[in-house]
Every structure is written in C-alpha cells, then in structure tokens.
C-alpha atoms as a PDB file:
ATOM      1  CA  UNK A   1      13.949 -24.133 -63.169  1.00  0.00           C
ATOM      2  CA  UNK A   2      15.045 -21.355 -65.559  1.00  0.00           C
ATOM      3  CA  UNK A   3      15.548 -17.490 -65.596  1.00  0.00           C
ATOM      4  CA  UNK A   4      15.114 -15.926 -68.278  1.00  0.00           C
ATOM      5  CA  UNK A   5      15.677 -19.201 -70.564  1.00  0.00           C
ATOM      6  CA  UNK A   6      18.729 -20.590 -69.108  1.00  0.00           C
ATOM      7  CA  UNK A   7      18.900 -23.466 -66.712  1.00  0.00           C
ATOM      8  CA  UNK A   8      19.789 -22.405 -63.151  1.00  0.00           C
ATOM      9  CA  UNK A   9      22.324 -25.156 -62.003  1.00  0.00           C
ATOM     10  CA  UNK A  10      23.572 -23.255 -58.812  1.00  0.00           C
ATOM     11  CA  UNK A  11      21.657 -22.486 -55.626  1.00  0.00           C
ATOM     12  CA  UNK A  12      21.250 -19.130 -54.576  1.00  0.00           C
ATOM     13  CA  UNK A  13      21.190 -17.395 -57.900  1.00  0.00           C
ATOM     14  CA  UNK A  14      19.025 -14.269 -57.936  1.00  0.00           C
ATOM     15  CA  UNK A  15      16.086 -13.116 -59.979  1.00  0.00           C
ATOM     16  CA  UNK A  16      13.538 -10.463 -60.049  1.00  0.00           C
ATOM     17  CA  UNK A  17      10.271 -11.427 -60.753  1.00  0.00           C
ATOM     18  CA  UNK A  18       9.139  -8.291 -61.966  1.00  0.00           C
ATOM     19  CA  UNK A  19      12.016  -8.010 -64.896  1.00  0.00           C
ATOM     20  CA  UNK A  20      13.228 -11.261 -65.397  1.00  0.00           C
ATOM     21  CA  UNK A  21      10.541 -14.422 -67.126  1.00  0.00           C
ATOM     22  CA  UNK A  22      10.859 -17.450 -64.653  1.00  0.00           C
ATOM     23  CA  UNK A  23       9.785 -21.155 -65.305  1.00  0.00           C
ATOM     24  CA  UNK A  24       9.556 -24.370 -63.337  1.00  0.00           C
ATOM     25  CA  UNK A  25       9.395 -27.657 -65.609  1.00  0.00           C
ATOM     26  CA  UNK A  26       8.679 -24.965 -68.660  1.00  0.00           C
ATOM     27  CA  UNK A  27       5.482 -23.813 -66.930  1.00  0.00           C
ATOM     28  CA  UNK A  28       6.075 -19.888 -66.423  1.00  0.00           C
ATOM     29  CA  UNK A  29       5.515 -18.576 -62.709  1.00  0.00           C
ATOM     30  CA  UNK A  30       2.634 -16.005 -61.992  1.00  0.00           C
ATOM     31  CA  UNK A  31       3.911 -13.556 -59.628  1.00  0.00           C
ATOM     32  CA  UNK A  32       1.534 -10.963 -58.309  1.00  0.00           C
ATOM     33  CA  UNK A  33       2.224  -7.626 -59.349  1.00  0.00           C
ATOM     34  CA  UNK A  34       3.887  -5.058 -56.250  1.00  0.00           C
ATOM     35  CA  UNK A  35       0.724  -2.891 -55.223  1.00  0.00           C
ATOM     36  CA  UNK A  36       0.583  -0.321 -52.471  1.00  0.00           C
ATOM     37  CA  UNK A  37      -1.996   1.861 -51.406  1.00  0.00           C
ATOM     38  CA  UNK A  38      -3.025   4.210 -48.717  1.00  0.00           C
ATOM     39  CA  UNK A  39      -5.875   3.994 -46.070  1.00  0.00           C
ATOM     40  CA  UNK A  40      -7.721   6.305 -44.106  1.00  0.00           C
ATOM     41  CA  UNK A  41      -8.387   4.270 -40.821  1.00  0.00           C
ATOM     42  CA  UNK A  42     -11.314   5.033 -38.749  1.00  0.00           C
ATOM     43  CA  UNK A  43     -11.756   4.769 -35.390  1.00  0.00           C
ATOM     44  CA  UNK A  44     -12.504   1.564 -33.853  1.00  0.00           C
ATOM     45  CA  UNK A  45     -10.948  -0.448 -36.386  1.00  0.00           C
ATOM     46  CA  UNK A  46      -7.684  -2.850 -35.533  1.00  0.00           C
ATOM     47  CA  UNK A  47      -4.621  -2.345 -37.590  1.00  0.00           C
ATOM     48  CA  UNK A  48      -4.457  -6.278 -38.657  1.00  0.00           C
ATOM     49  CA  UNK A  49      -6.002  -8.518 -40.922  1.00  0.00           C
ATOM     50  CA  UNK A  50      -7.336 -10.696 -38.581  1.00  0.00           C
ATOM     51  CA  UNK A  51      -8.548  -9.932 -34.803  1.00  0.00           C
ATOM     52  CA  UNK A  52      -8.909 -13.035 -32.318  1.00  0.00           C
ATOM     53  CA  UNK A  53     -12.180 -10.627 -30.063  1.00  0.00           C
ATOM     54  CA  UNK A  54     -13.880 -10.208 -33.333  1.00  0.00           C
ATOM     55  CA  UNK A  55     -13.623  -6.427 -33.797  1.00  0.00           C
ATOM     56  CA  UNK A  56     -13.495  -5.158 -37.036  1.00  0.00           C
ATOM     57  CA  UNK A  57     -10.160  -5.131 -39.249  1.00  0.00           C
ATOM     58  CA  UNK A  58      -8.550  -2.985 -41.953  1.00  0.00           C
ATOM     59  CA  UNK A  59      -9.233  -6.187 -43.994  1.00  0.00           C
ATOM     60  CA  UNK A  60     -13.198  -5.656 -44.027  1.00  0.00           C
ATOM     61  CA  UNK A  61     -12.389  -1.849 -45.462  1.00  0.00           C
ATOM     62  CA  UNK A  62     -10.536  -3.012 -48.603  1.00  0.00           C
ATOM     63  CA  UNK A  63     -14.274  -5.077 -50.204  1.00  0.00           C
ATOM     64  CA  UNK A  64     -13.805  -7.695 -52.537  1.00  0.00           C
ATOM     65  CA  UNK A  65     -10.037  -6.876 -53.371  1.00  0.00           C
ATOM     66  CA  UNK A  66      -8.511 -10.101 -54.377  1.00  0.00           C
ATOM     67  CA  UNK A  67      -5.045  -9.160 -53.593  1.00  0.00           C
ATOM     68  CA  UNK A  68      -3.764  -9.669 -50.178  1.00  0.00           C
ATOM     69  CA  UNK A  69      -2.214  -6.475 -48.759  1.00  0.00           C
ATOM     70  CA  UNK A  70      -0.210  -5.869 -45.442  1.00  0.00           C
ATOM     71  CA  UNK A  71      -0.530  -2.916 -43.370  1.00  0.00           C
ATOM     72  CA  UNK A  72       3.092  -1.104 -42.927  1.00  0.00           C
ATOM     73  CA  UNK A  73       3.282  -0.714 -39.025  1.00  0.00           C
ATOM     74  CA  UNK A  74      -0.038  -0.312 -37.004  1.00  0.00           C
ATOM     75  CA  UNK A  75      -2.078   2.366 -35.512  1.00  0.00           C
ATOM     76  CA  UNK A  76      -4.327   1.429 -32.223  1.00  0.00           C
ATOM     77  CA  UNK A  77      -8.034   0.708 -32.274  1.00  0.00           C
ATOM     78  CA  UNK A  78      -8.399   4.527 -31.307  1.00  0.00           C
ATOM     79  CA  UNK A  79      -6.133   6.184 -33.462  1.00  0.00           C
ATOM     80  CA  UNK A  80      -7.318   7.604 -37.406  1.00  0.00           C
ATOM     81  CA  UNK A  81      -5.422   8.367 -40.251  1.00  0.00           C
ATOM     82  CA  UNK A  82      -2.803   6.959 -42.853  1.00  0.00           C
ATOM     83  CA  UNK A  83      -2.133   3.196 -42.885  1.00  0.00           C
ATOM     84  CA  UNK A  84       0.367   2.309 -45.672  1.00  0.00           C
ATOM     85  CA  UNK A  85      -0.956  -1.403 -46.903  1.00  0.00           C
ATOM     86  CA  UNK A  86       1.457  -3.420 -49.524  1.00  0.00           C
ATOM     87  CA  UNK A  87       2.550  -6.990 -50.726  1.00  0.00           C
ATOM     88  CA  UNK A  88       5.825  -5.313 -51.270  1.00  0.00           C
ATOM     89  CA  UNK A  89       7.906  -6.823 -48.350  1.00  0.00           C
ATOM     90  CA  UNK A  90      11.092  -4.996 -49.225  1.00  0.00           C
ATOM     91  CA  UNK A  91       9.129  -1.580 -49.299  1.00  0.00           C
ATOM     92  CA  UNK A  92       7.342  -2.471 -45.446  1.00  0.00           C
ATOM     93  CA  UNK A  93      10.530  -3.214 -44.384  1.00  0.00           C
ATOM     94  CA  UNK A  94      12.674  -0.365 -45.284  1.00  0.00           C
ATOM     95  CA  UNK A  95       9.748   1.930 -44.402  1.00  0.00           C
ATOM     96  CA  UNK A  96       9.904   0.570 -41.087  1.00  0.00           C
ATOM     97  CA  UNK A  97      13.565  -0.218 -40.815  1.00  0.00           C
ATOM     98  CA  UNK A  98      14.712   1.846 -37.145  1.00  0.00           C
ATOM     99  CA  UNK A  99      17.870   3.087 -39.031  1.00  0.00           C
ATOM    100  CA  UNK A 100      16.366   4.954 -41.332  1.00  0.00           C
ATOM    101  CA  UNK A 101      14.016   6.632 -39.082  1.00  0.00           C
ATOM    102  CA  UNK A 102      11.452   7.020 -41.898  1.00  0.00           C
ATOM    103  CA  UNK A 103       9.073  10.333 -40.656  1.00  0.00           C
ATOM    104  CA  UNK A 104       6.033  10.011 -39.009  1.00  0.00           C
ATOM    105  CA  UNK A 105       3.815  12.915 -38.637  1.00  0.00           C
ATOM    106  CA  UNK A 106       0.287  13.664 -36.682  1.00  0.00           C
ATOM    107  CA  UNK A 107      -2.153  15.662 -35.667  1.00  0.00           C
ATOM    108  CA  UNK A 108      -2.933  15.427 -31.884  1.00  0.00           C
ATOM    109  CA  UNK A 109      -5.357  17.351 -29.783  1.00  0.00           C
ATOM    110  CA  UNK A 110      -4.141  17.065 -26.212  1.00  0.00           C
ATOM    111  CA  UNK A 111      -5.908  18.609 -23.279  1.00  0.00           C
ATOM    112  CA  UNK A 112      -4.535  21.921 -21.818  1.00  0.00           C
ATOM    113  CA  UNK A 113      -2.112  24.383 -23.009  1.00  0.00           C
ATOM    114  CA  UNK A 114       1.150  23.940 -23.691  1.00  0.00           C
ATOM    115  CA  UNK A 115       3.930  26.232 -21.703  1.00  0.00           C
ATOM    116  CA  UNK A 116       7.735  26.454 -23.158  1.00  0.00           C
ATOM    117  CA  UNK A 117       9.017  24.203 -21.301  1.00  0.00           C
ATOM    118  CA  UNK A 118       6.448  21.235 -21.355  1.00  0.00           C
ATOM    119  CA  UNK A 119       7.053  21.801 -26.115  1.00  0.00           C
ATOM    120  CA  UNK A 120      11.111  21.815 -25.093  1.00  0.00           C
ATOM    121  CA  UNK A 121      10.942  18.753 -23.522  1.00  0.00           C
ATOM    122  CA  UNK A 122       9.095  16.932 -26.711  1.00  0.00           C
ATOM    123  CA  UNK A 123      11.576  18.468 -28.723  1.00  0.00           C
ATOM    124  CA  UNK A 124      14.936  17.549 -26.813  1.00  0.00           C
ATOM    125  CA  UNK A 125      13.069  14.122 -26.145  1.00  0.00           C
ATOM    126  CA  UNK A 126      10.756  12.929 -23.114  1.00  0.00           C
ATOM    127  CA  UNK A 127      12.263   9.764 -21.021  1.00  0.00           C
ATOM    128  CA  UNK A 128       9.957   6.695 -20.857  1.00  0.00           C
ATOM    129  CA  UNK A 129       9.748   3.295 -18.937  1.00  0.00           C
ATOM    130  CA  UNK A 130      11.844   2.340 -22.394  1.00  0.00           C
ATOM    131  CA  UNK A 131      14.265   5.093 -22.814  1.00  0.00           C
ATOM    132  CA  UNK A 132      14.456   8.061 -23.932  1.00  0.00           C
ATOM    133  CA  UNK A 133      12.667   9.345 -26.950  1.00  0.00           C
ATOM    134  CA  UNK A 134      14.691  10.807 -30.230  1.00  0.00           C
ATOM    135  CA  UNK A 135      14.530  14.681 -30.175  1.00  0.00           C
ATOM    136  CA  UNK A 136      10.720  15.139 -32.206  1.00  0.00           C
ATOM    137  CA  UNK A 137       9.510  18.094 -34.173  1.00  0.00           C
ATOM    138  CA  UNK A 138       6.536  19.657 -32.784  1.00  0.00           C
ATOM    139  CA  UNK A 139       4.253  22.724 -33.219  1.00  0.00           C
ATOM    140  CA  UNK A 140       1.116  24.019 -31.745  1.00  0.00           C
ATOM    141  CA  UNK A 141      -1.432  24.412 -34.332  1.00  0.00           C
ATOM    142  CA  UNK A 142      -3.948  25.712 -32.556  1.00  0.00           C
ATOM    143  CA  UNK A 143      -5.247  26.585 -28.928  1.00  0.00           C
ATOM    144  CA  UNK A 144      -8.117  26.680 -27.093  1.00  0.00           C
ATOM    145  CA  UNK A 145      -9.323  27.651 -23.773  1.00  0.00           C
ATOM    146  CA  UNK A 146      -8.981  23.977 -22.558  1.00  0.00           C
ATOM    147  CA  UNK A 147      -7.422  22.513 -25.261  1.00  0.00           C
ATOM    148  CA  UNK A 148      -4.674  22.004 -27.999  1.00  0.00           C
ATOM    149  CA  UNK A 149      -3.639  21.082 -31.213  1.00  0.00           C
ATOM    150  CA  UNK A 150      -0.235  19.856 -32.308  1.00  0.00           C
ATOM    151  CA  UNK A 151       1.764  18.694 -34.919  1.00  0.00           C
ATOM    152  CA  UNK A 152       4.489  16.186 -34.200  1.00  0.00           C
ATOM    153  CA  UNK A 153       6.610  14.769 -36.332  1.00  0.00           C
ATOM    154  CA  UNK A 154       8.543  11.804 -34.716  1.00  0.00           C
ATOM    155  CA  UNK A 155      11.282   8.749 -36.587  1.00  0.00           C
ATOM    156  CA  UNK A 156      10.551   5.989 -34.242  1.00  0.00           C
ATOM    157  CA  UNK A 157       8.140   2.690 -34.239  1.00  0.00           C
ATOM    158  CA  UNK A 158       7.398   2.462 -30.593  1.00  0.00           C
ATOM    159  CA  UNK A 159       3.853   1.789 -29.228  1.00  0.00           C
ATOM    160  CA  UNK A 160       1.808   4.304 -28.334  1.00  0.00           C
ATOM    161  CA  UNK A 161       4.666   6.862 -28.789  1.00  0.00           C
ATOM    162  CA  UNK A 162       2.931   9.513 -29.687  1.00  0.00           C
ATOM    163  CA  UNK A 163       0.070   9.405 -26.490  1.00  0.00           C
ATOM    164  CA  UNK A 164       2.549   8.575 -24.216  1.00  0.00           C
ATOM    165  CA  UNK A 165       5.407  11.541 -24.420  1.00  0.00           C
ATOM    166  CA  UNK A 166       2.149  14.015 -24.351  1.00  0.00           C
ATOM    167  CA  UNK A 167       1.367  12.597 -20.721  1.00  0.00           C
ATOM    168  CA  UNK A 168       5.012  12.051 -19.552  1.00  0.00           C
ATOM    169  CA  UNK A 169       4.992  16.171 -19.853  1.00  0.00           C
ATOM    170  CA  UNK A 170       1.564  16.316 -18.421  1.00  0.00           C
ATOM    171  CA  UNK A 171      -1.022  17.056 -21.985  1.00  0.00           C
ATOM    172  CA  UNK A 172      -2.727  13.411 -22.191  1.00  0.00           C
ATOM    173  CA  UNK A 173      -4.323  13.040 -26.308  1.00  0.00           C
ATOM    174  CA  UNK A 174      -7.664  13.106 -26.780  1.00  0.00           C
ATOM    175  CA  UNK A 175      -7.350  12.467 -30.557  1.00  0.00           C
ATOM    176  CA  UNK A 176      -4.331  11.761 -32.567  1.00  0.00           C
ATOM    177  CA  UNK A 177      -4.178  10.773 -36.469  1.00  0.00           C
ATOM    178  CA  UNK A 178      -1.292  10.269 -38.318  1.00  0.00           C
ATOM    179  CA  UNK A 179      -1.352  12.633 -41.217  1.00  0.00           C
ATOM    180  CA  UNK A 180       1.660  11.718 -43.187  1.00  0.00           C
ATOM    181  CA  UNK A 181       4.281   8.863 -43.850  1.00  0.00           C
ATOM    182  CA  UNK A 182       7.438   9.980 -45.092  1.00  0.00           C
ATOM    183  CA  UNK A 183       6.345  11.524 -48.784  1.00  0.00           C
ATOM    184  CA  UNK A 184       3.157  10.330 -48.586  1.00  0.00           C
ATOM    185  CA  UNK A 185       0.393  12.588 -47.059  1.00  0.00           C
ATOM    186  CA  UNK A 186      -3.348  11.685 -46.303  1.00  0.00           C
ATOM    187  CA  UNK A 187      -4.412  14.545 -47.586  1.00  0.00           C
ATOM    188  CA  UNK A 188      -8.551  14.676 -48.193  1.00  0.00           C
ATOM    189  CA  UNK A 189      -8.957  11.048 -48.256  1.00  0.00           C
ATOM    190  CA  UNK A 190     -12.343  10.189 -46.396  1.00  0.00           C
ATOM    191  CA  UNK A 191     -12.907   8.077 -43.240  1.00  0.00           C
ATOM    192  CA  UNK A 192     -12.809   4.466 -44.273  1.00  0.00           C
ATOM    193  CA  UNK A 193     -11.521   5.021 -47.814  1.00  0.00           C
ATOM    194  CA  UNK A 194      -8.588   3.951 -49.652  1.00  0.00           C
ATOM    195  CA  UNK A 195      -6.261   4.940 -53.036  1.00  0.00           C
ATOM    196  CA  UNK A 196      -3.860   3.451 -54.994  1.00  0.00           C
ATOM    197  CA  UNK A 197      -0.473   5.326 -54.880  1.00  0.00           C
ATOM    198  CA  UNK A 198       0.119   6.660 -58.270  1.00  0.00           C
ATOM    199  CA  UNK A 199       4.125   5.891 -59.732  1.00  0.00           C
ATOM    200  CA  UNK A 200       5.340   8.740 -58.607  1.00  0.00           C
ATOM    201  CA  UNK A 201       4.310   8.294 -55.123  1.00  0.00           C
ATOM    202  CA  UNK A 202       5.678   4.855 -55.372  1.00  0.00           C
ATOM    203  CA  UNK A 203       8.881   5.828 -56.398  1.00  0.00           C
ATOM    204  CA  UNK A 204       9.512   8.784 -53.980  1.00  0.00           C
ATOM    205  CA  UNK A 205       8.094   6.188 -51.196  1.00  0.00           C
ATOM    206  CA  UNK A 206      11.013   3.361 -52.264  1.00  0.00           C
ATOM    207  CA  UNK A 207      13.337   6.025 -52.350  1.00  0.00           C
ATOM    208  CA  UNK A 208      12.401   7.080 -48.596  1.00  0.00           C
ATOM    209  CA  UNK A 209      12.558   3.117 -47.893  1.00  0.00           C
ATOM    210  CA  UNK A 210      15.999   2.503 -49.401  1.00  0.00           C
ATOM    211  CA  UNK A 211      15.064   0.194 -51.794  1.00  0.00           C
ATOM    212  CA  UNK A 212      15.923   0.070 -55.211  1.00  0.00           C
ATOM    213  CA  UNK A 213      14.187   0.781 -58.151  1.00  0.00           C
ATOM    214  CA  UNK A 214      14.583  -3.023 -59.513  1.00  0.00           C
ATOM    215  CA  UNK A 215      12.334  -3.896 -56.508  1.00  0.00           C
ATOM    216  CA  UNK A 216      12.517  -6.600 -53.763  1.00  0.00           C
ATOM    217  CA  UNK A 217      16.040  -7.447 -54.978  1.00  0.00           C
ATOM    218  CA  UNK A 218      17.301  -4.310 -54.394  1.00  0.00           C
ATOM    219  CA  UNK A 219      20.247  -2.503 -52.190  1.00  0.00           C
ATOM    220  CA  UNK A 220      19.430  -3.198 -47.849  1.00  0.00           C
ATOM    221  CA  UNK A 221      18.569  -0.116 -46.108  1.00  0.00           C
ATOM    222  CA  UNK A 222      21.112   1.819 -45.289  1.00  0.00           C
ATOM    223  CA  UNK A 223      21.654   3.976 -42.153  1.00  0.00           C
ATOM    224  CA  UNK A 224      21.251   8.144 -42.953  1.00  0.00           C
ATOM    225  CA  UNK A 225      25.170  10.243 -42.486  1.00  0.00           C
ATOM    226  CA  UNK A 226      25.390  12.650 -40.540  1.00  0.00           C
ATOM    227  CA  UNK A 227      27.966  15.567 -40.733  1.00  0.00           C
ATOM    228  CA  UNK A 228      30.113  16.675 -43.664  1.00  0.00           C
ATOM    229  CA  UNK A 229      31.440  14.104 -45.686  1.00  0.00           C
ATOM    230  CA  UNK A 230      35.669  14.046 -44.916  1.00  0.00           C
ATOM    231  CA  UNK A 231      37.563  16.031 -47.575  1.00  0.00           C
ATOM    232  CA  UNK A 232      39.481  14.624 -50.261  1.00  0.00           C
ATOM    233  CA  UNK A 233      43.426  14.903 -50.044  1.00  0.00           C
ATOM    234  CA  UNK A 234      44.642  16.940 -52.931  1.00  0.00           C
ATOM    235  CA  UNK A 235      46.459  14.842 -55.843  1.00  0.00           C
ATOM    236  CA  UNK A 236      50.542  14.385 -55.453  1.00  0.00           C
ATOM    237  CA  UNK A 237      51.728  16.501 -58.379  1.00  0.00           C
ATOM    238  CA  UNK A 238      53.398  14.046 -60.610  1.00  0.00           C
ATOM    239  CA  UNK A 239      57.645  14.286 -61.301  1.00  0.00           C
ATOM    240  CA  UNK A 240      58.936  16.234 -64.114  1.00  0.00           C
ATOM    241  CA  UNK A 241      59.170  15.044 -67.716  1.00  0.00           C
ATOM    242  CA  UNK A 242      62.785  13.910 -69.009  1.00  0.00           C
ATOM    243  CA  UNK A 243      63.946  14.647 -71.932  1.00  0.00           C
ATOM    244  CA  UNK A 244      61.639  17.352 -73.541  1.00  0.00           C
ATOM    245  CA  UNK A 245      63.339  20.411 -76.088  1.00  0.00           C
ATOM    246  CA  UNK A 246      66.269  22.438 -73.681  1.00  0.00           C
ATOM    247  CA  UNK A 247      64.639  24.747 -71.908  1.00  0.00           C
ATOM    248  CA  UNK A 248      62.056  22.926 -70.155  1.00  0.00           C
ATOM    249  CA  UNK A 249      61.793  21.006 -66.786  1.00  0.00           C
ATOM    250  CA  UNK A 250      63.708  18.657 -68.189  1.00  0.00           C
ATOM    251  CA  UNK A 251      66.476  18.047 -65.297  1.00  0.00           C
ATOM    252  CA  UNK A 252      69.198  19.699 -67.484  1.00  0.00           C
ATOM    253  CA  UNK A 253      70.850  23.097 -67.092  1.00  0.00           C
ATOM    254  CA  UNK A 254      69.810  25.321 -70.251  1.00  0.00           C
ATOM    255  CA  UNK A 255      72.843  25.151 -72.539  1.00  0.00           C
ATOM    256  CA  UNK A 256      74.328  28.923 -73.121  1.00  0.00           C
ATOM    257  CA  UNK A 257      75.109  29.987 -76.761  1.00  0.00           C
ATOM    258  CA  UNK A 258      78.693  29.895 -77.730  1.00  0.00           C
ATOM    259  CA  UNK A 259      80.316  33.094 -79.599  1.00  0.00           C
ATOM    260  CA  UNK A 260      81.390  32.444 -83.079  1.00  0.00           C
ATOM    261  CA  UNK A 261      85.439  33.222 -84.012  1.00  0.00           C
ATOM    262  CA  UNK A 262      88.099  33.311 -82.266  1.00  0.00           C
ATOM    263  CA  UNK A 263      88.607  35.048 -78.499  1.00  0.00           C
ATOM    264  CA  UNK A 264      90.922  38.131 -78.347  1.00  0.00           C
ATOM    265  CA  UNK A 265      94.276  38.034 -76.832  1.00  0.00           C
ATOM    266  CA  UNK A 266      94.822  39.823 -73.848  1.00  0.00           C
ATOM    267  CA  UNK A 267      97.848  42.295 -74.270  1.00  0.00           C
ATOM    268  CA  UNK A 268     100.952  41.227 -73.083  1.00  0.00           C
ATOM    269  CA  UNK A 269     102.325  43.571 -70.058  1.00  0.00           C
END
C-alpha cells in the first residue's frame, strides 16, 4: 500500500482520501466522493433504509441514485420535514454528537392554547420518565380558537422529544415538522423531494458539526464554552538595561560635572 507514492511501512498512518492518491499493489483506490443532501419527508414514510413490516422508506424517495446515503438522526413515521442524508460519517456524527447540541427546530401545531406558564415550563425545561429536558426556545406562531402553532427550537436527540414535552404540560401535537437543522433550513422544498446541498451549505454544516475542512480526518467534536474566556495576566516588565550612556536606567548614580581651576581659600580668621 502507498499514499501518495511512498510505501506505508507503519500501521496506523493516516490519509485522506479526498486529498491524498492511495494504491494497493499499484492499483489506485476509488473512493466515493462525500455527498449530502436534504429531504423533505412525508408522512408515513420510516426514517431508515430498510423497514422489517414493509412500509415505505426514505430509500424508495431517493429513485435510481446509485450512491448509498444515510439519514442523519430519524424522524417518526408521522412526523414531515428535513432529513439530513450523507455517506459522510464524520459529518452524521458531529451533527449528532450530544455535546455539541447541534439545533433542531420545528413547527408544531398542538391542540389548545397556550397560557404563560404551560410556554415557561418548555422554556426552563419539562421533566420526563428520562430526565429533565435542556431549557428549549419556543414561540407561538399562531393561535386559534382550538388550536396552536409553535416554534421550538430544542439541542437534544431524544425520541419523540418534541411530542412528548407538549403533553407533559398538557398541549398534545397534532402535527410537527422539523423545519431546520442547524444552518440548514427546509425552506420550499416539496413533500417527497430532495436537493443537493450546495458548498456553501456544506461548509457552514461541517462547521456546525465540528469537523474539519480536510474531511473525515479531521479535529473530534468538541464540547461548546460557556462564559468569558479567563483573562490573561499582564507581562512581568523586564529588569533594567546595564551599561547604557550615564544618564539612563543604567544602575549608576549620574556623575556631576566637576568645576575647572582651582577652589578658593577660605580666609584665615
């Protein structure tokens, strides 16, 4: 095996397939190119690429696609909206990585109207069978005699989060779709539909992932700081020069100018 035309002779040497030209027995190695794109899921449709009762899968949406793409998290049979789908592992990973809490944001209409402190309690978080949720980012959209719309924006994975803080405080969903995954928004992408994310939404979405720009090799996640970052003490000022022209800080007294001639007598009494 080489990298890049030199013979690797030690194990666990490092290469990235998209930058560096890797051969086995001279042969060169195909790797598939990283390719990411967003999906508008439909109702009814399983979040996996396979489904043991038969329903229908995010796989039968993407057609004859010969590439073999991964869904980033899931969304249940009866929840719509975006569904990140990659062969970049590093990229799924960091995007679902719990430290860095990666923002999740949907649209949910929930039955009933809200009152203050039913909205405080989905902002200071709502305790569940397991644990309490982090503190979420909600606001009502819109209201109706019998109903409501929110926005929530929440940083955790959990399963049916989002459905089941709305009936912990008493508003069970009636629809929820997940509108946007940390930079990248659904936008007007229709039912069933998919689009390839363009280089800059690629780079803004690595960037929210923690991974580095070389790719899969890259940096792991790291966790978000919170707080001010601890001040810097200022610099010892450094000793005085010696030596130096008379004068200066030099460590010496400045010498005094002698008068010229002789000094006068005093008179004698």
């Amino acid at each position: 095996m080489s990298v890049n035309g030199a013979v690797v002779r030690e194990l666990g040497q490092r290469a990235d397939p998209a930058h560096d030209r890797i051969a086995v027995d001279g042969e060169p190695v195909r790797v598939r190119a990283r390719w990411t794109i967003v999906l508008h899921k439909p109702r009814g449709v399983v979040s996996t690429l396979e489904d043991p009762q038969g329903r229908p899968t995010v796989a039968g949406l993407l057609g004859d696609n010969p590439e073999r793409l991964y869904p980033v998290g899931r969304l249940d049979v009866n929840t719509t909206g975006l569904l990140v789908m990659t062969n970049d592992g590093a990229l799924a990973a960091g995007l679902m990585h719990p430290r860095l809490g990666v923002p999740r944001v949907y649209h949910a209409k929930v039955r009933g109207r809200l009152d203050a402190p039913a909205l405080t309690r989905l902002r200071r978080g709502v305790r569940l069978e397991d644990g309490k949720t982090a503190p979420a980012r909600v606001r009502v959209l819109a209201e109706l005699p019998t109903k409501s719309w929110l926005e929530l924006t929440v940083r955790e994975g959990r399963n049916h989060l989002i459905r089941r803080m709305c009936a912990a405080v008493g508003h069970p969903v009636e629809k929820l779709s997940r509108v946007r995954l940390g930079p990248v928004a659904l936008r007007d992408l229709p039912v069933g539909t998919w689009r390839e994310l363009g280089p800059r939404e690629i780079a803004a979405l690595r960037v929210a992932a923690g991974v580095s720009a070389r790719g899969a090799g890259g940096a792991a996640p790291r966790p978000r700081r919170h707080g001010r970052r601890p001040r810097r003490p200022p610099p010892t000022p450094a000793p005085p020069p010696r030596g130096g022209p008379r004068g200066e800080a030099s460590g010496r007294r400045e010498a005094r100018p002698r008068p010229r001639g002789r000094r006068p007598r005093s008179p004698r009494p």
